[in-house]
C-alpha atoms as a PDB file:
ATOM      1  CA  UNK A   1     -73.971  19.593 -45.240  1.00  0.00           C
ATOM      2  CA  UNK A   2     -70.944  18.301 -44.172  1.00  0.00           C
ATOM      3  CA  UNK A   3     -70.119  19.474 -40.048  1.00  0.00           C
ATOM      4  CA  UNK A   4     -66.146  20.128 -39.406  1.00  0.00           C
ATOM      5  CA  UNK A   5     -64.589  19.910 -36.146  1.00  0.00           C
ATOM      6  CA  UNK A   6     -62.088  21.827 -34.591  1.00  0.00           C
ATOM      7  CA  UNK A   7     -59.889  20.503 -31.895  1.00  0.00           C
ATOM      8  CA  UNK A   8     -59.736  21.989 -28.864  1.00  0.00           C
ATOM      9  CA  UNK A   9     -56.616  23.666 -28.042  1.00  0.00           C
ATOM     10  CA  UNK A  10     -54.202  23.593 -24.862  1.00  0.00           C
ATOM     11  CA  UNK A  11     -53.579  26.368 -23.488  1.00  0.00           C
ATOM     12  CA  UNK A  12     -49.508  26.623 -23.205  1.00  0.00           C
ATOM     13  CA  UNK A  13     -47.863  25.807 -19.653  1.00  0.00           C
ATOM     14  CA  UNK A  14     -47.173  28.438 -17.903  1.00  0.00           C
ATOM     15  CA  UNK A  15     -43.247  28.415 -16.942  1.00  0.00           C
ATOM     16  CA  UNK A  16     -42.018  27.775 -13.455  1.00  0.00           C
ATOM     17  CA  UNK A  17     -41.590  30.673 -11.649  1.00  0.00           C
ATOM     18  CA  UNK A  18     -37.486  30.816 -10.371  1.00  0.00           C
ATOM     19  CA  UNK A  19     -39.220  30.278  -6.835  1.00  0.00           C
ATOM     20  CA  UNK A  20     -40.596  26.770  -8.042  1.00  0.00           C
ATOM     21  CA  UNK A  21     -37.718  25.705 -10.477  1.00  0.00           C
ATOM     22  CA  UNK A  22     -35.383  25.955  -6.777  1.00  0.00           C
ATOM     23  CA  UNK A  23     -38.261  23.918  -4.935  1.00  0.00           C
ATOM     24  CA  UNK A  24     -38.300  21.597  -7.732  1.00  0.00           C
ATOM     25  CA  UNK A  25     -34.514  21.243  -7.598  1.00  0.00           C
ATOM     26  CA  UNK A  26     -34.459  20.580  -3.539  1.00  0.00           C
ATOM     27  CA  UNK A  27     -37.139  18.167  -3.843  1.00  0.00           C
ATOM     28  CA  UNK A  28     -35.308  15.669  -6.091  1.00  0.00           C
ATOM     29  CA  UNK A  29     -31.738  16.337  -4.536  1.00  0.00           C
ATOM     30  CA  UNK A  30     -33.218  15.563  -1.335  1.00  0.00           C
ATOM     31  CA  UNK A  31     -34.844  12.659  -2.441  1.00  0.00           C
ATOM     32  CA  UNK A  32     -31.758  11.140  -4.223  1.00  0.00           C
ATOM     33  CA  UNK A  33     -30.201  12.172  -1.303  1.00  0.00           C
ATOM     34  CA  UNK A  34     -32.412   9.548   0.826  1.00  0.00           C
ATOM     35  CA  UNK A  35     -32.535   6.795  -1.661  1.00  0.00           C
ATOM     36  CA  UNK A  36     -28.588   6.550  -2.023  1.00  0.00           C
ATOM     37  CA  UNK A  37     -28.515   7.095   1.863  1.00  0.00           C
ATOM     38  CA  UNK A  38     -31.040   4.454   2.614  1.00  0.00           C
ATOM     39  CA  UNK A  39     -28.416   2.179  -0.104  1.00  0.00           C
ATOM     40  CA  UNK A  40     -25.282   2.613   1.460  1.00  0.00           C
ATOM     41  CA  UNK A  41     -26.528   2.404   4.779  1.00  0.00           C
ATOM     42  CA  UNK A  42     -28.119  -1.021   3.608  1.00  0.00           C
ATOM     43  CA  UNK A  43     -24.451  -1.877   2.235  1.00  0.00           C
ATOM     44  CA  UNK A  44     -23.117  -0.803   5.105  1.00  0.00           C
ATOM     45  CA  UNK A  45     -25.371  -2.385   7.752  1.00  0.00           C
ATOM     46  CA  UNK A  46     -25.007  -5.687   5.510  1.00  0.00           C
ATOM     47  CA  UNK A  47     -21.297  -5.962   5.602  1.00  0.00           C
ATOM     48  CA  UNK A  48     -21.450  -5.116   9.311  1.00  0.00           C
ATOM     49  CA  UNK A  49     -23.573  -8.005   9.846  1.00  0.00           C
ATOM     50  CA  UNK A  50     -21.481 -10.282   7.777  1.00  0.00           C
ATOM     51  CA  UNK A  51     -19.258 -13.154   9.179  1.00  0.00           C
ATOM     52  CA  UNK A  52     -15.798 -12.310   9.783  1.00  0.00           C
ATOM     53  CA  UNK A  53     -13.148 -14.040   7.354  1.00  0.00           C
ATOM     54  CA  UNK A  54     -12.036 -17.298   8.634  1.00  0.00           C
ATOM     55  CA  UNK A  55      -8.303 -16.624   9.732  1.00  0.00           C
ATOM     56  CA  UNK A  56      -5.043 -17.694   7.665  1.00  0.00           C
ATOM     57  CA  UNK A  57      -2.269 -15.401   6.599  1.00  0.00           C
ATOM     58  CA  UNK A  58      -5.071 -12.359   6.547  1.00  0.00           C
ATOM     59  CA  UNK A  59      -7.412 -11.769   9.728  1.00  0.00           C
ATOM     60  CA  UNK A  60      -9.977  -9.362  11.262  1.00  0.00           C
ATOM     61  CA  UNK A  61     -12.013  -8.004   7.907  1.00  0.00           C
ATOM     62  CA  UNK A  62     -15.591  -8.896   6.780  1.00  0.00           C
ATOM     63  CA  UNK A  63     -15.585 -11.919   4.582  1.00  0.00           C
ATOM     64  CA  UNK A  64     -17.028 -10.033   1.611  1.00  0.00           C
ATOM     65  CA  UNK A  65     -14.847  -7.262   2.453  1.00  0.00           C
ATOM     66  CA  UNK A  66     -11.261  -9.385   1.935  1.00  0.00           C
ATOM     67  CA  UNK A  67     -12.997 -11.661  -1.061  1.00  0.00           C
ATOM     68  CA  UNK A  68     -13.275  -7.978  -2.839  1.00  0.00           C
ATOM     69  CA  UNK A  69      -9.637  -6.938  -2.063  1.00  0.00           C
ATOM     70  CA  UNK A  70      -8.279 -10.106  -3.029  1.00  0.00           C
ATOM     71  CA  UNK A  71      -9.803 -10.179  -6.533  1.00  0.00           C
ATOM     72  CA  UNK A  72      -8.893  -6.432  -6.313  1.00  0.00           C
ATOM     73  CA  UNK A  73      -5.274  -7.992  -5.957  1.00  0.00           C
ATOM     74  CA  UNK A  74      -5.084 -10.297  -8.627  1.00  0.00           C
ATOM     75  CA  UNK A  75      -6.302  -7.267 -11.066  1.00  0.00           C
ATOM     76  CA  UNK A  76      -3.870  -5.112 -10.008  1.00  0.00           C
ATOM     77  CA  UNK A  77      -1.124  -7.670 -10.209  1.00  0.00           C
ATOM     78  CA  UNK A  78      -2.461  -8.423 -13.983  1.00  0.00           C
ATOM     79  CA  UNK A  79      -1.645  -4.602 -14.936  1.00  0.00           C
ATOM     80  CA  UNK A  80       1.564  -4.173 -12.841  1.00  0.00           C
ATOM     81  CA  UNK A  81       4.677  -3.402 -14.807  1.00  0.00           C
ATOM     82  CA  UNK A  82       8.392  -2.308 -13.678  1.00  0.00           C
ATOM     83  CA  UNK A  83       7.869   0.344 -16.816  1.00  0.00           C
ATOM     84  CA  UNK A  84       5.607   2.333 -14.554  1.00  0.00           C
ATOM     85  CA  UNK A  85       7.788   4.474 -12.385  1.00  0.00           C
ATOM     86  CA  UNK A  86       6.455   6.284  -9.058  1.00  0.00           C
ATOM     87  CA  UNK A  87       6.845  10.155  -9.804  1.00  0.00           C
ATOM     88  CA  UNK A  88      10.493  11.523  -7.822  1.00  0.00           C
ATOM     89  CA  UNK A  89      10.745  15.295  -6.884  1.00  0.00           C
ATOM     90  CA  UNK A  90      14.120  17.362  -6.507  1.00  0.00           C
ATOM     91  CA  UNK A  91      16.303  16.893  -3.099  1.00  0.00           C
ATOM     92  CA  UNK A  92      14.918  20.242  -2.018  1.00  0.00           C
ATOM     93  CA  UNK A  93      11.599  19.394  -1.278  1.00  0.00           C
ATOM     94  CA  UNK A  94      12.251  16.972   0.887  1.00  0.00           C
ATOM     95  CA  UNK A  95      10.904  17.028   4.157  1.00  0.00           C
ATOM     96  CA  UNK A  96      13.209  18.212   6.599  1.00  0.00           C
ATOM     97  CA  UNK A  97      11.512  16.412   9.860  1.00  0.00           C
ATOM     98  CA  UNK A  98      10.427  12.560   8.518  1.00  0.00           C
ATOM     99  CA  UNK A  99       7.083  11.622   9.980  1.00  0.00           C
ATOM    100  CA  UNK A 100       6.471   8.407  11.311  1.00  0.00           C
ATOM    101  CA  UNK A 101       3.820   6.896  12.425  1.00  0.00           C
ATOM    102  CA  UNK A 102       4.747   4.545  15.264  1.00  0.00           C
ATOM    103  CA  UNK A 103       7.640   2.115  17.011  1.00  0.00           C
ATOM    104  CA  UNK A 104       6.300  -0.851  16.121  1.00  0.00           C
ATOM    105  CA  UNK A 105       9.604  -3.049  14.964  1.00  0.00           C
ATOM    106  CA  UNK A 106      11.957  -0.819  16.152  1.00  0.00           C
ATOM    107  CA  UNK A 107      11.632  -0.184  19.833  1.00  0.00           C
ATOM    108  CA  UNK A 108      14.307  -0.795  21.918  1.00  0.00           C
ATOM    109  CA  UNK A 109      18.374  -0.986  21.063  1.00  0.00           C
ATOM    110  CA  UNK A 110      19.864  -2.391  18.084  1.00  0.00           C
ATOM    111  CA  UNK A 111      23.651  -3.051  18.310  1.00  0.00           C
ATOM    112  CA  UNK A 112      24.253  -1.774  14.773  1.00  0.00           C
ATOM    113  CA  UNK A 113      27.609  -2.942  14.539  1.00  0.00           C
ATOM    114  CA  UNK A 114      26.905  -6.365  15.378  1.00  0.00           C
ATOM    115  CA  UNK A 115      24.030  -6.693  13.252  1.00  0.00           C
ATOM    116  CA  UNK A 116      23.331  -8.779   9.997  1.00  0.00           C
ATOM    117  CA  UNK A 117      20.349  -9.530   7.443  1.00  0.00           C
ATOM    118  CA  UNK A 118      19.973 -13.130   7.895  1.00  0.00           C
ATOM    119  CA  UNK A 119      18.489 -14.210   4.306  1.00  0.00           C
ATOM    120  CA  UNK A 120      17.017 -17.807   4.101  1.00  0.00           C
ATOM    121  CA  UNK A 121      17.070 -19.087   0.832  1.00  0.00           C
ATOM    122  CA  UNK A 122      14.878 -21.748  -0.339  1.00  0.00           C
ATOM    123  CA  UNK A 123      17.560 -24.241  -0.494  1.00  0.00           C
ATOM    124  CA  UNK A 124      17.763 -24.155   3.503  1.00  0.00           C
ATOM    125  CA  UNK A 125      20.951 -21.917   3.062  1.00  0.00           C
ATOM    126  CA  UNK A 126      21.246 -18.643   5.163  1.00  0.00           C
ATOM    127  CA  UNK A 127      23.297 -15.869   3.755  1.00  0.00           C
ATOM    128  CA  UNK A 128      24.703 -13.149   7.181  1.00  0.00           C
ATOM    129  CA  UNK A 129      25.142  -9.742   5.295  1.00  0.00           C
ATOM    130  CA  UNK A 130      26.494  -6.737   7.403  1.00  0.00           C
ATOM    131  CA  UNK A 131      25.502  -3.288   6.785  1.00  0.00           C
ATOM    132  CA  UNK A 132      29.345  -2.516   5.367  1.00  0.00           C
ATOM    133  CA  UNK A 133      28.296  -5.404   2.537  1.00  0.00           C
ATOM    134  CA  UNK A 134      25.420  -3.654   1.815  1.00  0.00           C
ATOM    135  CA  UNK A 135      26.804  -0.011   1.621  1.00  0.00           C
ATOM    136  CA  UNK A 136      29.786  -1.502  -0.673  1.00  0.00           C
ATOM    137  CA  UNK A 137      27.300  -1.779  -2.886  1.00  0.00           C
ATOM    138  CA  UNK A 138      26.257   0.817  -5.671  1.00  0.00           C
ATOM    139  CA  UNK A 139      23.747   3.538  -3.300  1.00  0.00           C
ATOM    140  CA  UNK A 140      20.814   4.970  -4.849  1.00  0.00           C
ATOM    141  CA  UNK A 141      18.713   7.773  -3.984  1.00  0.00           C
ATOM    142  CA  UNK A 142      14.845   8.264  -4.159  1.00  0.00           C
ATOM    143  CA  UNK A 143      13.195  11.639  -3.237  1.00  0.00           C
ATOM    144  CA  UNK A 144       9.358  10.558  -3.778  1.00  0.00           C
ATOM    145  CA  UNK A 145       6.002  11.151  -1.814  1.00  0.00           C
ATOM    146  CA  UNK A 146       5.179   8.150   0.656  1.00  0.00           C
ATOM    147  CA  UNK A 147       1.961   7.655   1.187  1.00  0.00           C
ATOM    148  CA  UNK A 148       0.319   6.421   4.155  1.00  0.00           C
ATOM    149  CA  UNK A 149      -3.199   3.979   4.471  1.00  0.00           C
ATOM    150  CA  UNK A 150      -3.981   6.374   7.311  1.00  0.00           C
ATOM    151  CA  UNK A 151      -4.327   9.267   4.581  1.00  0.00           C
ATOM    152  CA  UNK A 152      -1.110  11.561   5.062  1.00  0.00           C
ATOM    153  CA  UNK A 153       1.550  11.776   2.536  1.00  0.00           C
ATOM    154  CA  UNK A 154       5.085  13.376   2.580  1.00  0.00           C
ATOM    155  CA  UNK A 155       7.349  13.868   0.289  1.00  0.00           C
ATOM    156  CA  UNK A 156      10.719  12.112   1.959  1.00  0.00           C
ATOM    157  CA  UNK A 157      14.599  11.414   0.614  1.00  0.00           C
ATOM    158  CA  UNK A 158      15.798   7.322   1.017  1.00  0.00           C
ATOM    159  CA  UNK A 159      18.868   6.623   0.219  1.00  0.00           C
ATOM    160  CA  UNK A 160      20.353   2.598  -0.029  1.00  0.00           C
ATOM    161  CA  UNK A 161      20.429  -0.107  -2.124  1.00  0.00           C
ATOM    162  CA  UNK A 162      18.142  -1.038  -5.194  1.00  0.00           C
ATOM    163  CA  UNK A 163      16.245  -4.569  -3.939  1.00  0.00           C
ATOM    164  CA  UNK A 164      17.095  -5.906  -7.676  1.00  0.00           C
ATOM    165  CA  UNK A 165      20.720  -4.908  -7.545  1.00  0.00           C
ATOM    166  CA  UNK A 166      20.870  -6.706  -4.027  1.00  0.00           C
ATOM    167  CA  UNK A 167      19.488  -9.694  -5.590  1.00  0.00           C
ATOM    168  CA  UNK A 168      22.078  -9.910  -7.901  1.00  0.00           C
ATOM    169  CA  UNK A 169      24.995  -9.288  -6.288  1.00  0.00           C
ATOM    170  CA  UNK A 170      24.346 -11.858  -4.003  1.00  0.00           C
ATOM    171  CA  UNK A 171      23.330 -14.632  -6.508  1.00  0.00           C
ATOM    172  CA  UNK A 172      19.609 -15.165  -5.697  1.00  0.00           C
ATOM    173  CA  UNK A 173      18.098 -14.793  -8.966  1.00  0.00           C
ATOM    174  CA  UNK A 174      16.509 -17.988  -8.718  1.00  0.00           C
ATOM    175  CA  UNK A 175      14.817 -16.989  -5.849  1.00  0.00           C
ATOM    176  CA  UNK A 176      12.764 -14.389  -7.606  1.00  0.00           C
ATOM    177  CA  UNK A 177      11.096 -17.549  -9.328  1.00  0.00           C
ATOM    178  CA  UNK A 178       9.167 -17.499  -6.528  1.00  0.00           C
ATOM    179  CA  UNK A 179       6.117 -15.590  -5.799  1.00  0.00           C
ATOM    180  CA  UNK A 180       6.855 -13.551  -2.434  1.00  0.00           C
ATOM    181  CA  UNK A 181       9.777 -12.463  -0.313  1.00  0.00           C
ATOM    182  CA  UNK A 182       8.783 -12.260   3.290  1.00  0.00           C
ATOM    183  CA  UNK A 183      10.475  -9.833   5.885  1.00  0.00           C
ATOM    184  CA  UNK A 184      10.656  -9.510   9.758  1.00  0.00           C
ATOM    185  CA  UNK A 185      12.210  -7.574  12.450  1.00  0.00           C
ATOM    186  CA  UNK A 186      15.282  -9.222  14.221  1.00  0.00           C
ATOM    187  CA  UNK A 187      12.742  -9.841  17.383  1.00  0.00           C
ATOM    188  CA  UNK A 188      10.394 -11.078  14.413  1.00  0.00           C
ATOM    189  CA  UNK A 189       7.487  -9.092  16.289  1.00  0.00           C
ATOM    190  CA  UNK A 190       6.733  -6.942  13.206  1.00  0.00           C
ATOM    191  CA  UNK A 191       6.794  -8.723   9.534  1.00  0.00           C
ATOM    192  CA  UNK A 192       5.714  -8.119   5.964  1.00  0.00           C
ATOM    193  CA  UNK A 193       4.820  -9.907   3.003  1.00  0.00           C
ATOM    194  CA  UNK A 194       5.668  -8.575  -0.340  1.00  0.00           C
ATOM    195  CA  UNK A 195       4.808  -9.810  -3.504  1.00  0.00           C
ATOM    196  CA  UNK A 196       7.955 -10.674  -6.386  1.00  0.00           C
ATOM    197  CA  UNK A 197       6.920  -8.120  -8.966  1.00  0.00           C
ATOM    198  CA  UNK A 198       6.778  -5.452  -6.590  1.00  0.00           C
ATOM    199  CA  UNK A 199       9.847  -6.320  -4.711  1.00  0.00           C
ATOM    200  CA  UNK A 200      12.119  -6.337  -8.018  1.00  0.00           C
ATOM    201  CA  UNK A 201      10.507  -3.169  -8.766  1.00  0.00           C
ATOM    202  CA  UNK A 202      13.420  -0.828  -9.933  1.00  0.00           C
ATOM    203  CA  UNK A 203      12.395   2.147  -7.203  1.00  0.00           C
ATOM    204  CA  UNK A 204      12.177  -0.580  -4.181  1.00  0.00           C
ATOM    205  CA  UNK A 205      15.383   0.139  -2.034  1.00  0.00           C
ATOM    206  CA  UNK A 206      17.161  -1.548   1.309  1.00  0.00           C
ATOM    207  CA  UNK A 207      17.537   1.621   2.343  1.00  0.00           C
ATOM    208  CA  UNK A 208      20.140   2.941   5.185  1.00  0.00           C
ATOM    209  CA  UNK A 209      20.155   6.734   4.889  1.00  0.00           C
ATOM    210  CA  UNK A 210      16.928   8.789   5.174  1.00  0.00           C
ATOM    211  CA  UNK A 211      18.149  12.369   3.590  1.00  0.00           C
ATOM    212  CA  UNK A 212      21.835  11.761   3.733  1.00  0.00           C
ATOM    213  CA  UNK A 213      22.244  10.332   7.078  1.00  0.00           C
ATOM    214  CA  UNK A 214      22.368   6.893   8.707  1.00  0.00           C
ATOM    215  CA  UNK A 215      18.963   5.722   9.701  1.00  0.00           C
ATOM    216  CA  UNK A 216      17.415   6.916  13.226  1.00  0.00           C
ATOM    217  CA  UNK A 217      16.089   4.171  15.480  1.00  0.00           C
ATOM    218  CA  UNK A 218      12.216   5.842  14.564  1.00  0.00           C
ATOM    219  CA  UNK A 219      12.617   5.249  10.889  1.00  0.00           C
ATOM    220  CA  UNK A 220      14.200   1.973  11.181  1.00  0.00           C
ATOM    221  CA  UNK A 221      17.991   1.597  11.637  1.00  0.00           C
ATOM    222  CA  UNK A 222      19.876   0.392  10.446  1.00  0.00           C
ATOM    223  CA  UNK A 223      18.339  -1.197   7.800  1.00  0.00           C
ATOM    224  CA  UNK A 224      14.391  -0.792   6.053  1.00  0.00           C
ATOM    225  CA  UNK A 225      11.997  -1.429   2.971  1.00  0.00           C
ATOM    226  CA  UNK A 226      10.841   1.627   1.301  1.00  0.00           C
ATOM    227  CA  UNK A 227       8.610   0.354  -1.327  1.00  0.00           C
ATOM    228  CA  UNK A 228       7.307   3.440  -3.269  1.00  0.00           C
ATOM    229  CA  UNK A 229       4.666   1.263  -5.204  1.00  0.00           C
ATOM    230  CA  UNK A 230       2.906   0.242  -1.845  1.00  0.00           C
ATOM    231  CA  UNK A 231       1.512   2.058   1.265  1.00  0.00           C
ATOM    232  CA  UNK A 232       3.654   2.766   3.895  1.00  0.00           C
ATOM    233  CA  UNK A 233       2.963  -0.091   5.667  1.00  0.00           C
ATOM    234  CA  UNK A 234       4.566  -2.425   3.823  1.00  0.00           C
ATOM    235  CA  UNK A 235       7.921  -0.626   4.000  1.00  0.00           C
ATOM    236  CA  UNK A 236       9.246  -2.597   7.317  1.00  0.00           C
ATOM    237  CA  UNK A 237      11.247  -1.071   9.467  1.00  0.00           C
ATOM    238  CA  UNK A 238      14.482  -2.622  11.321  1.00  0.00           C
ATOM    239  CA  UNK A 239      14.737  -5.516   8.872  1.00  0.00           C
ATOM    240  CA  UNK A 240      16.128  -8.597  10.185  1.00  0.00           C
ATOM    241  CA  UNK A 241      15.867 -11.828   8.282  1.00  0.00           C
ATOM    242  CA  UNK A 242      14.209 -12.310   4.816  1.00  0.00           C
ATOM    243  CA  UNK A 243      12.933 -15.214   2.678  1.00  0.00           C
ATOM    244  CA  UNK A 244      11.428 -16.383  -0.185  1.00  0.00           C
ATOM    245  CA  UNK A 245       8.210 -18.459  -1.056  1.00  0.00           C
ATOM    246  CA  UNK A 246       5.376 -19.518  -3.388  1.00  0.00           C
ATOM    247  CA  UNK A 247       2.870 -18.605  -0.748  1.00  0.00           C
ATOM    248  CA  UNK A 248       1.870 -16.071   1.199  1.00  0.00           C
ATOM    249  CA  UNK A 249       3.966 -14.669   4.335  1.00  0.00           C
ATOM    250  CA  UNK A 250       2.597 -13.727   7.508  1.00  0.00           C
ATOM    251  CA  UNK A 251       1.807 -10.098   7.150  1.00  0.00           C
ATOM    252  CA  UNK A 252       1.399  -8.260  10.487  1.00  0.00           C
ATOM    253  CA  UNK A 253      -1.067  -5.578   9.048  1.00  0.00           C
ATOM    254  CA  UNK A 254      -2.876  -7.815   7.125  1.00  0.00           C
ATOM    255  CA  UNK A 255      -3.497 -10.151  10.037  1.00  0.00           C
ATOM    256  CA  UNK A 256      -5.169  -6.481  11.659  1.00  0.00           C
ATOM    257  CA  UNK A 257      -7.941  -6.713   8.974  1.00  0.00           C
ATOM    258  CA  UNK A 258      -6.089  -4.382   6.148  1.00  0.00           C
ATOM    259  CA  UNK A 259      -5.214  -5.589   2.528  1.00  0.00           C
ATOM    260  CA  UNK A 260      -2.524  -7.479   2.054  1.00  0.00           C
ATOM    261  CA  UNK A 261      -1.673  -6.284  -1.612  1.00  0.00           C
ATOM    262  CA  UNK A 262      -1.613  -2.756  -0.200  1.00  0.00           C
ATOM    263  CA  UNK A 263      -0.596  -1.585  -3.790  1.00  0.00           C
ATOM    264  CA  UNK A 264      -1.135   2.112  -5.531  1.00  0.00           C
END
């Protein structure tokens, strides 16, 4: 006679009780929890520990840490276009009290009416343009929300002249063949570097007014970069001289350890 076997049967699971599902739940958030801590702090205690970049026109990061915001750089710079416009907002909200951050590049007296943007062009020749050149120009407004690397933003009313309507008025198209134009103070204490694309931007202004009235000494009189497509510091105060290159500036912040794109 032929013998048939049964299997033997499981007996179902019994379900988690709501008291073990939430036990069950701590258990692996707390252990992700450890195994991503345990990986940044690695990161972190890696970079720490790594030689610090060996000094030229940028100064005072991590080695890794500026090789990673240069390539960062040259991918933003790949993607940048003059189509893409910085969001503006009505005069009215405007703040009424400008923050700023600090004096650097514009303590002490100016004599306004003596002073002149000294631009170097890369012939050798140096054009002296007062303020009254400047304002004879065609003035345009901005009302947009500058944004600081510190983490603040406020939305704040410019008023001067566009950076590419500047350029052409005073003939130095071929200077925007070149790569960067480079700004200081008139003590040249305080300096930027900004790259061509971002310069001609249609939004970057030489600005003179900050809402509808001359330039304080805080914010820069009489004459400043605001640069909506960057982070506030790249938008010099107290300009004095400017000039034009294939390579990079001197960049006061970036010589301080921070990026020297400093793009959003």
């Amino acid at each position: 006679m032929k013998k048939t076997f049964s299997k033997k049967q499981k007996s179902p699971k019994k379900p988690l009780t709501v008291e073990q599902k939430i036990t069950r739940r701590n258990f692996l958030s707390f252990g992700t929890f450890i195994v991503a801590g345990s990986v940044a702090y690695g990161g972190w205690k890696w970079l720490y520990n790594s030689p610090e970049e060996a000094r030229t026109m940028t100064a005072g990061a991590r080695a890794p840490l500026r090789r990673a915001l240069n390539k960062t750089e040259l991918a933003f710079r790949r993607i940048f276009s003059n189509n893409n416009l910085v969001k503006t907002y009505p005069k009215e909200m405007a703040a009424k009290n400008v923050r700023h951050n600090s004096d650097i590049g514009s303590e002490g007296k100016i004599d306004i009416d003596a002073w002149k943007l000294q631009v170097k062009k890369h012939t050798g020749e140096v054009l002296q343009i007062s303020l009254d050149d400047l304002k004879a120009l065609p003035k345009t407004d901005i009302v947009y929300d500058f944004k600081c690397v510190e983490g603040w933003d406020q939305i704040s009313h410019w008023g001067g002249v566009k950076f590419s309507d500047f350029i052409n008025h005073f003939k130095l198209g071929a200077e925007t063949e070149l790569q960067y134009v480079g700004l200081a103070t008139p003590d040249k204490e305080y300096y930027v570097g900004i790259d061509m694309p971002s310069a001609m931007h249609p939004q970057t202004l030489l600005a003179y007014e900050v809402n509808e009235k001359p330039l304080p000494p805080k914010h820069g009189a009489p004459l400043r970069l605001i640069i909506p497509v960057k982070y506030g510091i790249k938008n010099l105060k107290r300009i004095g001289s400017m000039s034009f290159s294939d390579t990079r500036p001197p960049d006061y912040w970036a010589e301080q350890g921070y990026d020297y794109y400093s793009g959003l």
